[in-house]
C-alpha atoms as a PDB file:
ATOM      1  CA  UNK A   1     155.649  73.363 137.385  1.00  0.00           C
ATOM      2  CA  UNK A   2     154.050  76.599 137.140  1.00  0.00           C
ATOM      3  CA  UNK A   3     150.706  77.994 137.102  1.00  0.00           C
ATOM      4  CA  UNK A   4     148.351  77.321 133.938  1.00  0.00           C
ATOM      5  CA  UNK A   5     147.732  80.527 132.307  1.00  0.00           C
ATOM      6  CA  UNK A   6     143.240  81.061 131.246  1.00  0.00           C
ATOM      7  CA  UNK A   7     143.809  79.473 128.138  1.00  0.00           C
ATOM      8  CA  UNK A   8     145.000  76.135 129.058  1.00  0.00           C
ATOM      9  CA  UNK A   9     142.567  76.196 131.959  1.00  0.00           C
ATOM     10  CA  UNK A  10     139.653  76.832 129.669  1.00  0.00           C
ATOM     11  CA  UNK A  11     140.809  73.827 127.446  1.00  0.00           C
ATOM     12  CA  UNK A  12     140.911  71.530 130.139  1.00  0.00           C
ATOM     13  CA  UNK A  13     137.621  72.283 131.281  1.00  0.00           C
ATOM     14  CA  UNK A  14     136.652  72.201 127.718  1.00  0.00           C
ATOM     15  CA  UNK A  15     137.923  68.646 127.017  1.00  0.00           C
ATOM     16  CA  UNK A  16     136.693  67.178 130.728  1.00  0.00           C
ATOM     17  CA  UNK A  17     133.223  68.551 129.732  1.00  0.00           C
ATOM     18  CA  UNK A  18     133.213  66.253 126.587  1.00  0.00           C
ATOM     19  CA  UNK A  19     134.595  63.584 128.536  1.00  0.00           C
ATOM     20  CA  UNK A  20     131.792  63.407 131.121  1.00  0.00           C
ATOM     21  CA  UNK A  21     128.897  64.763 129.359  1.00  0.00           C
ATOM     22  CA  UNK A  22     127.804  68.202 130.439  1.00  0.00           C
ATOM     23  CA  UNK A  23     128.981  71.557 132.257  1.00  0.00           C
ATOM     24  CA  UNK A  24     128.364  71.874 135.823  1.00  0.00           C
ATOM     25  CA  UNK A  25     130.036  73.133 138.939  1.00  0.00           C
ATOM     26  CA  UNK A  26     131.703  69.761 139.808  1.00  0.00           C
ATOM     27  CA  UNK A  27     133.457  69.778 136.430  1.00  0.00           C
ATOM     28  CA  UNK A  28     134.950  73.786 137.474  1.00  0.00           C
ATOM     29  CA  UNK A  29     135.528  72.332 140.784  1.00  0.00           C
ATOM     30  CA  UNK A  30     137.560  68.868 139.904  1.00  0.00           C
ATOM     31  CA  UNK A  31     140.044  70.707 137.304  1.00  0.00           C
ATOM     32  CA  UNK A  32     140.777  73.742 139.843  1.00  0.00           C
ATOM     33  CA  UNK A  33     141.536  70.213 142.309  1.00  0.00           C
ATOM     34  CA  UNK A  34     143.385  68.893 139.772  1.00  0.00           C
ATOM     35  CA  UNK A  35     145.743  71.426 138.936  1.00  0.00           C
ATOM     36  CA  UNK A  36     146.183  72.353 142.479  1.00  0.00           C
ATOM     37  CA  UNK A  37     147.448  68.358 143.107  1.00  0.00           C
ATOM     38  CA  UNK A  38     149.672  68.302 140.389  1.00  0.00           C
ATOM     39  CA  UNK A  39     151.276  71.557 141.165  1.00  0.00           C
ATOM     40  CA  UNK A  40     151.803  70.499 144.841  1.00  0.00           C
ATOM     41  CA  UNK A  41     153.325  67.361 143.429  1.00  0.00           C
ATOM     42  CA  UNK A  42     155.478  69.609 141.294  1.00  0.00           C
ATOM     43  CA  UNK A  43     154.198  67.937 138.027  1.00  0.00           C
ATOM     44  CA  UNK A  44     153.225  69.103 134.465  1.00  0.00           C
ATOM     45  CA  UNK A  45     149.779  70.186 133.467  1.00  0.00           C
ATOM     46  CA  UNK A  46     148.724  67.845 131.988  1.00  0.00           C
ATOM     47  CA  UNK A  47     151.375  65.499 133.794  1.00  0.00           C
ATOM     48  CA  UNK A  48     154.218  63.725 131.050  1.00  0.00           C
ATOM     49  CA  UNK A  49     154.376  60.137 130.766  1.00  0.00           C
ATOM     50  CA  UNK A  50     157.098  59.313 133.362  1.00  0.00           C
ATOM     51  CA  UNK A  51     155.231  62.051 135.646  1.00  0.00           C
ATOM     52  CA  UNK A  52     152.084  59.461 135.266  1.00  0.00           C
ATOM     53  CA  UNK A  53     153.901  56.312 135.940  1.00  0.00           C
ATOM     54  CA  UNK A  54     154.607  58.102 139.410  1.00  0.00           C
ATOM     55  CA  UNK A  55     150.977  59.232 140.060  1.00  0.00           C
ATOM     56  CA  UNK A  56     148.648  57.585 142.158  1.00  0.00           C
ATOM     57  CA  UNK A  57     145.056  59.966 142.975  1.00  0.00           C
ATOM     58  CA  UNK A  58     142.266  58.656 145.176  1.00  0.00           C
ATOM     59  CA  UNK A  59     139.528  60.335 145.038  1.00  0.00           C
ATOM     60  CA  UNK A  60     136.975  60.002 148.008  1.00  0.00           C
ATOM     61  CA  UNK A  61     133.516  60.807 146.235  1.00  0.00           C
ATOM     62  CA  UNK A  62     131.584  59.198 142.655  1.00  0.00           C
ATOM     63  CA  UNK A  63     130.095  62.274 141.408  1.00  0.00           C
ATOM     64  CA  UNK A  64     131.382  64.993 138.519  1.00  0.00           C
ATOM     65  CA  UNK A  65     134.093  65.946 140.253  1.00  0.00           C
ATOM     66  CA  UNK A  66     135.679  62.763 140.599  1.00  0.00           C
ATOM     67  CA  UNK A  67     135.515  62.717 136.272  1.00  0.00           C
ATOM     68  CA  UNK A  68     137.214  65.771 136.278  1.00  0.00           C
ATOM     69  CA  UNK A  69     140.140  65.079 138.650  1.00  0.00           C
ATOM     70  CA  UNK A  70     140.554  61.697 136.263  1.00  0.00           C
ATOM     71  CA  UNK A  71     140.280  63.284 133.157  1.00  0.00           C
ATOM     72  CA  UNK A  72     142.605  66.459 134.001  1.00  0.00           C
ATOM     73  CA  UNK A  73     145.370  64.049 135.561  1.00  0.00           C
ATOM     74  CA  UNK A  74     145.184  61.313 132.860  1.00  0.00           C
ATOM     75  CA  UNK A  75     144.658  58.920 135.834  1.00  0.00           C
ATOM     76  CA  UNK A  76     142.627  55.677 135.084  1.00  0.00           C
ATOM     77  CA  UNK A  77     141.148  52.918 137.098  1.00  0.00           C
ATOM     78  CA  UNK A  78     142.473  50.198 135.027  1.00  0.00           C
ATOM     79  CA  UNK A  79     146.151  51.565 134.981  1.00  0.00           C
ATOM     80  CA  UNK A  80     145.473  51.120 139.288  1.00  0.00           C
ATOM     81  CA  UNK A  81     146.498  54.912 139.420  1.00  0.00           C
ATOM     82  CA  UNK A  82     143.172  55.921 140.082  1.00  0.00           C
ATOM     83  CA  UNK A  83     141.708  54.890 143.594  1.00  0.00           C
ATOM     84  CA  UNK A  84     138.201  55.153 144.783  1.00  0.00           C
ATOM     85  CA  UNK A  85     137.019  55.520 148.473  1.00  0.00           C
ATOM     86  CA  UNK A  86     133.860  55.995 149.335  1.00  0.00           C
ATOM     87  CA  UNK A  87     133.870  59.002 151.829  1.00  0.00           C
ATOM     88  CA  UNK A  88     131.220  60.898 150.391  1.00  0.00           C
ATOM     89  CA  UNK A  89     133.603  63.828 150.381  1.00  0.00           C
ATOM     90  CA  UNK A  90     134.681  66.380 147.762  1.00  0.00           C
ATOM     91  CA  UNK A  91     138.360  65.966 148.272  1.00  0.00           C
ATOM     92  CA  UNK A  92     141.064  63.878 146.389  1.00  0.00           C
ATOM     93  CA  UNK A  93     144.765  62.812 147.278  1.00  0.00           C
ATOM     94  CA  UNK A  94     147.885  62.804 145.170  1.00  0.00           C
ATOM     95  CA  UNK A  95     150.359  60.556 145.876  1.00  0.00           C
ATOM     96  CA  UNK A  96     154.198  60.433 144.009  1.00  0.00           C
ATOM     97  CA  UNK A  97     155.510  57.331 143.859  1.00  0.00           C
ATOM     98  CA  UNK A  98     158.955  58.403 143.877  1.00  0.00           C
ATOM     99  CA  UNK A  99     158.956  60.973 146.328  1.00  0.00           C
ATOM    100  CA  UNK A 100     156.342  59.424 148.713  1.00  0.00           C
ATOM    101  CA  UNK A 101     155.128  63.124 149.131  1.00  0.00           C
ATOM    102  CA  UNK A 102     151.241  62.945 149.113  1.00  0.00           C
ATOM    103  CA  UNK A 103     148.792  66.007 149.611  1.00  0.00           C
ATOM    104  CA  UNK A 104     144.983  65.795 150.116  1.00  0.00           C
ATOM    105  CA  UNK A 105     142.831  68.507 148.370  1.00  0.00           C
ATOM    106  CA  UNK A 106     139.684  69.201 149.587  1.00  0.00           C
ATOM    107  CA  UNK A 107     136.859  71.474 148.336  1.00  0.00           C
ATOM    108  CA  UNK A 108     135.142  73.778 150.938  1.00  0.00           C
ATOM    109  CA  UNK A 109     131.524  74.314 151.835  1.00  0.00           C
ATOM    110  CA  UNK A 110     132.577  78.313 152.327  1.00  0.00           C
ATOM    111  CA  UNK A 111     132.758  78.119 148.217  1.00  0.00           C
ATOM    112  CA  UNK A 112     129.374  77.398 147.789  1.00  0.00           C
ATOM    113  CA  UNK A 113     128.784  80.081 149.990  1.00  0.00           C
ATOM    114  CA  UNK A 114     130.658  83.030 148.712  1.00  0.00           C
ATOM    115  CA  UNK A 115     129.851  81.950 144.949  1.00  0.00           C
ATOM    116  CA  UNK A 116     127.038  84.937 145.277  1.00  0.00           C
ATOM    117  CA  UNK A 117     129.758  87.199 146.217  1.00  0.00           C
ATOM    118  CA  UNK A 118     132.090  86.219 143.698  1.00  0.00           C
ATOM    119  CA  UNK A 119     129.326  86.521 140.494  1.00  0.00           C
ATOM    120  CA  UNK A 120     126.058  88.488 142.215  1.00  0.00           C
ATOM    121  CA  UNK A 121     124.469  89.121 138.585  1.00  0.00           C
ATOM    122  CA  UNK A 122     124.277  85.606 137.203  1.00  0.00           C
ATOM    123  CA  UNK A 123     121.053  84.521 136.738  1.00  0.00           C
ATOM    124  CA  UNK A 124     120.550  81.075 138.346  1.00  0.00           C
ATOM    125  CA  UNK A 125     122.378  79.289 141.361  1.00  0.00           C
ATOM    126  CA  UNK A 126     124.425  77.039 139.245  1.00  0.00           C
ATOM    127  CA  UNK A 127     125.927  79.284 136.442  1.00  0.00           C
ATOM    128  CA  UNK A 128     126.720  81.786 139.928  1.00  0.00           C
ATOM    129  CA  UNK A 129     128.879  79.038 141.387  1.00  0.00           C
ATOM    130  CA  UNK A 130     130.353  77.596 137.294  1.00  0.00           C
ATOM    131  CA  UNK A 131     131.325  81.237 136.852  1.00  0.00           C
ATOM    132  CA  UNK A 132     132.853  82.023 140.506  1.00  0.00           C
ATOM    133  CA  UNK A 133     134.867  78.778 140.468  1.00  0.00           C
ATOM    134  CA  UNK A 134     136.873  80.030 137.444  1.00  0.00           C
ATOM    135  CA  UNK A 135     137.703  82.828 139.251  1.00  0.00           C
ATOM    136  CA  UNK A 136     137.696  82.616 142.927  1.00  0.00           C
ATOM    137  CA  UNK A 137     141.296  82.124 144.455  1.00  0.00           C
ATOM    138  CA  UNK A 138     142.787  78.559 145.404  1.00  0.00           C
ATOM    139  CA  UNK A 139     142.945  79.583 149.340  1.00  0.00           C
ATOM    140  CA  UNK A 140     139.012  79.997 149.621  1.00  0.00           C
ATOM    141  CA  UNK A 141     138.168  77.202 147.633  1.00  0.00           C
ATOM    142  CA  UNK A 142     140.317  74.516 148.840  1.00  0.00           C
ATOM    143  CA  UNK A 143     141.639  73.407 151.577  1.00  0.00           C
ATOM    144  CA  UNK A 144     145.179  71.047 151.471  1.00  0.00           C
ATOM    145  CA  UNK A 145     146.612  68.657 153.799  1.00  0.00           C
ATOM    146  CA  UNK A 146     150.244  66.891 153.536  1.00  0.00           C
ATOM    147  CA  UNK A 147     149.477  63.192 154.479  1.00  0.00           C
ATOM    148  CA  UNK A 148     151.025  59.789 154.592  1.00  0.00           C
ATOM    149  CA  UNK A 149     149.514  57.015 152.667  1.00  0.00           C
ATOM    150  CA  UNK A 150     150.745  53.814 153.037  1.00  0.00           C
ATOM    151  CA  UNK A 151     150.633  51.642 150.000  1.00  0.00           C
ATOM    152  CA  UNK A 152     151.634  47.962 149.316  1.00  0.00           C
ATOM    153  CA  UNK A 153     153.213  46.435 146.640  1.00  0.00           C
ATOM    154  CA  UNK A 154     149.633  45.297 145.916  1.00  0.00           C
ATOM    155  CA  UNK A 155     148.237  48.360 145.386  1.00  0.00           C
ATOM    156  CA  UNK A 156     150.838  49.621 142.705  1.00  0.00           C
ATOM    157  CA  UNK A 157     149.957  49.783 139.090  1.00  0.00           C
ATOM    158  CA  UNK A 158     151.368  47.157 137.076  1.00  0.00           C
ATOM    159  CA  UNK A 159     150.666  43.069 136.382  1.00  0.00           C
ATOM    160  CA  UNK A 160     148.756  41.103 139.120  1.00  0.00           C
ATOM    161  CA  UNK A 161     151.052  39.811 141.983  1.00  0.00           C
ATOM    162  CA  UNK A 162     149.255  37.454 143.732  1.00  0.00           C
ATOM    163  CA  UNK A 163     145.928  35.566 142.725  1.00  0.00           C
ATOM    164  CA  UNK A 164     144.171  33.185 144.921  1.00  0.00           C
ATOM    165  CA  UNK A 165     140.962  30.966 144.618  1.00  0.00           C
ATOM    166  CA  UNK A 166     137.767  32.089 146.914  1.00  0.00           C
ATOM    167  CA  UNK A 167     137.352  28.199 148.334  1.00  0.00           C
ATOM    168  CA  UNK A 168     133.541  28.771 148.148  1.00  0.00           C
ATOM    169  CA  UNK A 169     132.603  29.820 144.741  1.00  0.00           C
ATOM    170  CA  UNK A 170     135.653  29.396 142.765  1.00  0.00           C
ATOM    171  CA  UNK A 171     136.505  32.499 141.253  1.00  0.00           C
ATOM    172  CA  UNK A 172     139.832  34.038 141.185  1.00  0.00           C
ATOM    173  CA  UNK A 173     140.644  37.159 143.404  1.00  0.00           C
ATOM    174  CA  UNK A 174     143.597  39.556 142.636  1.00  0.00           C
ATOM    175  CA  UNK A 175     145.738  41.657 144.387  1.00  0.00           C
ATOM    176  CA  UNK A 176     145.118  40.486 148.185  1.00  0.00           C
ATOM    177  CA  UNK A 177     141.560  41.226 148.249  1.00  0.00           C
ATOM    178  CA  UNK A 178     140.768  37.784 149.663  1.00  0.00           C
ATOM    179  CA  UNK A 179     139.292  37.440 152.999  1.00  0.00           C
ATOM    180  CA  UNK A 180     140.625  34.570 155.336  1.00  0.00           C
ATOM    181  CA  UNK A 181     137.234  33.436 157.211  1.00  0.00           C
ATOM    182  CA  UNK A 182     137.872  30.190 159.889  1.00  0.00           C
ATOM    183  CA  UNK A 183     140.045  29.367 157.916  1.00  0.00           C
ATOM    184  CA  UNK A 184     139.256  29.431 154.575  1.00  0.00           C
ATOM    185  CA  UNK A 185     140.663  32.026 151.850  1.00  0.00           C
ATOM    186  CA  UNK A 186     137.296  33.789 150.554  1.00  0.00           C
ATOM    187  CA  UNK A 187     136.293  35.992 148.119  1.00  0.00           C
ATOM    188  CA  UNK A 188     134.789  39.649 149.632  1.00  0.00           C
ATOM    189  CA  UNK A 189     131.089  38.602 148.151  1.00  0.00           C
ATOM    190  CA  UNK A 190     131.339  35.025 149.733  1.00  0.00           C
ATOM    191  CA  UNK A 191     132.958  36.147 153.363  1.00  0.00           C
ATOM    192  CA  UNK A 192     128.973  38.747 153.584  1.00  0.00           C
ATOM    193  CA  UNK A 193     130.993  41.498 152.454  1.00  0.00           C
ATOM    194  CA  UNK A 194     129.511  42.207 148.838  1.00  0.00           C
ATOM    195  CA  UNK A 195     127.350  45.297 148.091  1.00  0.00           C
ATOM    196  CA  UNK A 196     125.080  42.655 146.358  1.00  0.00           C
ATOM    197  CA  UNK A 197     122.566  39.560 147.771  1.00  0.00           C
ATOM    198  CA  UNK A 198     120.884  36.990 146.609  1.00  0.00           C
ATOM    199  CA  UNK A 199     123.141  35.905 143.906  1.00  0.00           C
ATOM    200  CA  UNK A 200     121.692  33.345 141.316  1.00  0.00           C
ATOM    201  CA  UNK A 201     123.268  32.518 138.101  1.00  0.00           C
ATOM    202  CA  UNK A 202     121.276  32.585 135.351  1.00  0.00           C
ATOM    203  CA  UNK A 203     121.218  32.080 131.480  1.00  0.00           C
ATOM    204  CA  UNK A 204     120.941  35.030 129.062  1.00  0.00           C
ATOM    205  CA  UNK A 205     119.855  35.796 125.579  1.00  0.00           C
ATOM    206  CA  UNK A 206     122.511  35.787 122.559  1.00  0.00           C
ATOM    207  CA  UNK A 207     124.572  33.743 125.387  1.00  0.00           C
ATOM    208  CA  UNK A 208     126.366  31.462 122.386  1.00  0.00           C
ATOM    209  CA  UNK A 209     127.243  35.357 121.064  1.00  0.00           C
ATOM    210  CA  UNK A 210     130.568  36.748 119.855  1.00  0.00           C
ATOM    211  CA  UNK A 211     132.179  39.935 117.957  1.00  0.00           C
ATOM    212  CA  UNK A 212     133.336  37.447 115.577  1.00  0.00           C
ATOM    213  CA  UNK A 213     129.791  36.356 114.806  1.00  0.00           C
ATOM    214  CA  UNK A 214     128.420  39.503 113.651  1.00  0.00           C
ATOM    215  CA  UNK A 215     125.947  42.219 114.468  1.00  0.00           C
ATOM    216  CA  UNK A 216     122.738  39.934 115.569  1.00  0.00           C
ATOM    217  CA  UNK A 217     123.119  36.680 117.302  1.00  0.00           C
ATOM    218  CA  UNK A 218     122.795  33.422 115.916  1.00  0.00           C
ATOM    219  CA  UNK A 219     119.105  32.113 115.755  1.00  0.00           C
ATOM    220  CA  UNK A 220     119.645  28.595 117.253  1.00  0.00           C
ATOM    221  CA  UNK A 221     120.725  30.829 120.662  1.00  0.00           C
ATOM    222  CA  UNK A 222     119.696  28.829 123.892  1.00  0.00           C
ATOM    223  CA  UNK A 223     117.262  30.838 125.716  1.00  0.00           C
ATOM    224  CA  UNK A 224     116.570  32.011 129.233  1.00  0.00           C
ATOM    225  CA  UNK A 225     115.713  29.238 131.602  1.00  0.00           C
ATOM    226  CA  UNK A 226     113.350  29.657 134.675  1.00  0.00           C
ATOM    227  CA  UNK A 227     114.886  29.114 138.309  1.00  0.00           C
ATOM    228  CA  UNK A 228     113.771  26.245 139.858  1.00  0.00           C
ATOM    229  CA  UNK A 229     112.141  28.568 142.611  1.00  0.00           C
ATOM    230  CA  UNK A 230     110.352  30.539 140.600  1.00  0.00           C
ATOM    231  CA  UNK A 231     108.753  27.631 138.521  1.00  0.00           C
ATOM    232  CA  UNK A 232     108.300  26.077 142.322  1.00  0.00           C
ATOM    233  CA  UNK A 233     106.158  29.305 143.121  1.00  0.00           C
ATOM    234  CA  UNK A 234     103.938  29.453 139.662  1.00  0.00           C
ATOM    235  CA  UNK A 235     105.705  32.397 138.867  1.00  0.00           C
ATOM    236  CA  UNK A 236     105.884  30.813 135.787  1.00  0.00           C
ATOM    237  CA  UNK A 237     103.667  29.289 133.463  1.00  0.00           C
END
């Protein structure tokens, strides 16, 4: 719908700054992405409500970039319209729901380069490349793709539509994120495929704690018990 004029541009970087915490070239970066996506997508800046309900973004890498993308769209992880992928790359994909039209924006490496070009008299590396990314054109520092993504029913914002039982441990798994292993409907953690190991459940402090019961937990609070192991080992005395 448009191109944002400075002033809106300089807001939105404003307000994704005090979203994530501090300025830096990711933050100049992700809104420039942003606005590019939605304008592909033909949307308003910052997209309306029924513009939202359509939106899907996945963005492919966890650093300040990614904030800025979410924070310019209004896209959120718990409304499922924001997807993460872990590519390690500076690049995001907007996806209408509608229209099934979906365009992936990537950031280049010739950017970084040409940031010297763009500003030669600031004085340090990083405010060269915040101050050239507010003004270098779209064409050098992006590069867009139209691309199919294929999306289930399962992936789609809304309530949960399917919920099984990981036969192992017992916990509930949304959404068709199950693994079927010989047989048996696991969850990803019990089928090896969980970026933790060594699980062992353990009691905490201020355990018997709730909001209801006020700032500072009760005094009568169970407290931590040793593992069998360790006490098994001496770790404990």
């Amino acid at each position: 719908m448009g191109y944002p004029g400075l002033e809106l541009f300089e807001q939105l970087l404003a307000d994704s700054v005090a979203a994530h915490g501090h300025l830096c070239p990711g933050q100049v970066v992700g809104v420039r992405l942003a606005l590019v996506g939605l304008r592909l997508l033909n949307f308003a800046v910052p997209p309306t409500l029924p513009e939202l309900k359509r939106l899907i973004i996945f963005v492919e890498m966890d650093r300040c970039t990614a904030d800025a993308v979410a924070h310019t769209t209004g896209v959120k992880l718990g409304r499922r319209s924001l997807k993460f992928v872990d590519y390690g790359i500076m690049a995001a994909t907007f996806v209408d729901l509608h229209t099934h039209q979906a365009y992936r924006v990537i950031s280049t490496e010739e950017s970084r380069d040409l940031a010297e070009v763009f500003c030669p008299g600031e004085s340090s590396r990083v405010q060269q490349q915040i101050q050239a990314y507010k003004i270098m054109p779209d064409a050098i520092m992006f590069r867009v793709q139209a691309v199919q993504v294929d999306l289930t029913p399962l992936d789609l914002p809304g309530p949960t539509r399917r919920k099984v039982v990981c036969q192992q441990c017992g916990q509930v798994v949304r959404d068709g994120r199950e693994v079927v292993r010989d047989g048996q409907v696991l969850c990803q953690p019990c089928a090896g495929g969980g970026y933790f190991s060594v699980a062992k459940e353990i009691a905490f402090p201020g355990m018997a704690w709730a909001p209801a019961a006020g700032p500072a937990p009760p005094d009568h609070l169970p407290k931590p018990q040793p593992l069998i192991s360790e006490l098994k080992m001496g770790k404990i005395l």
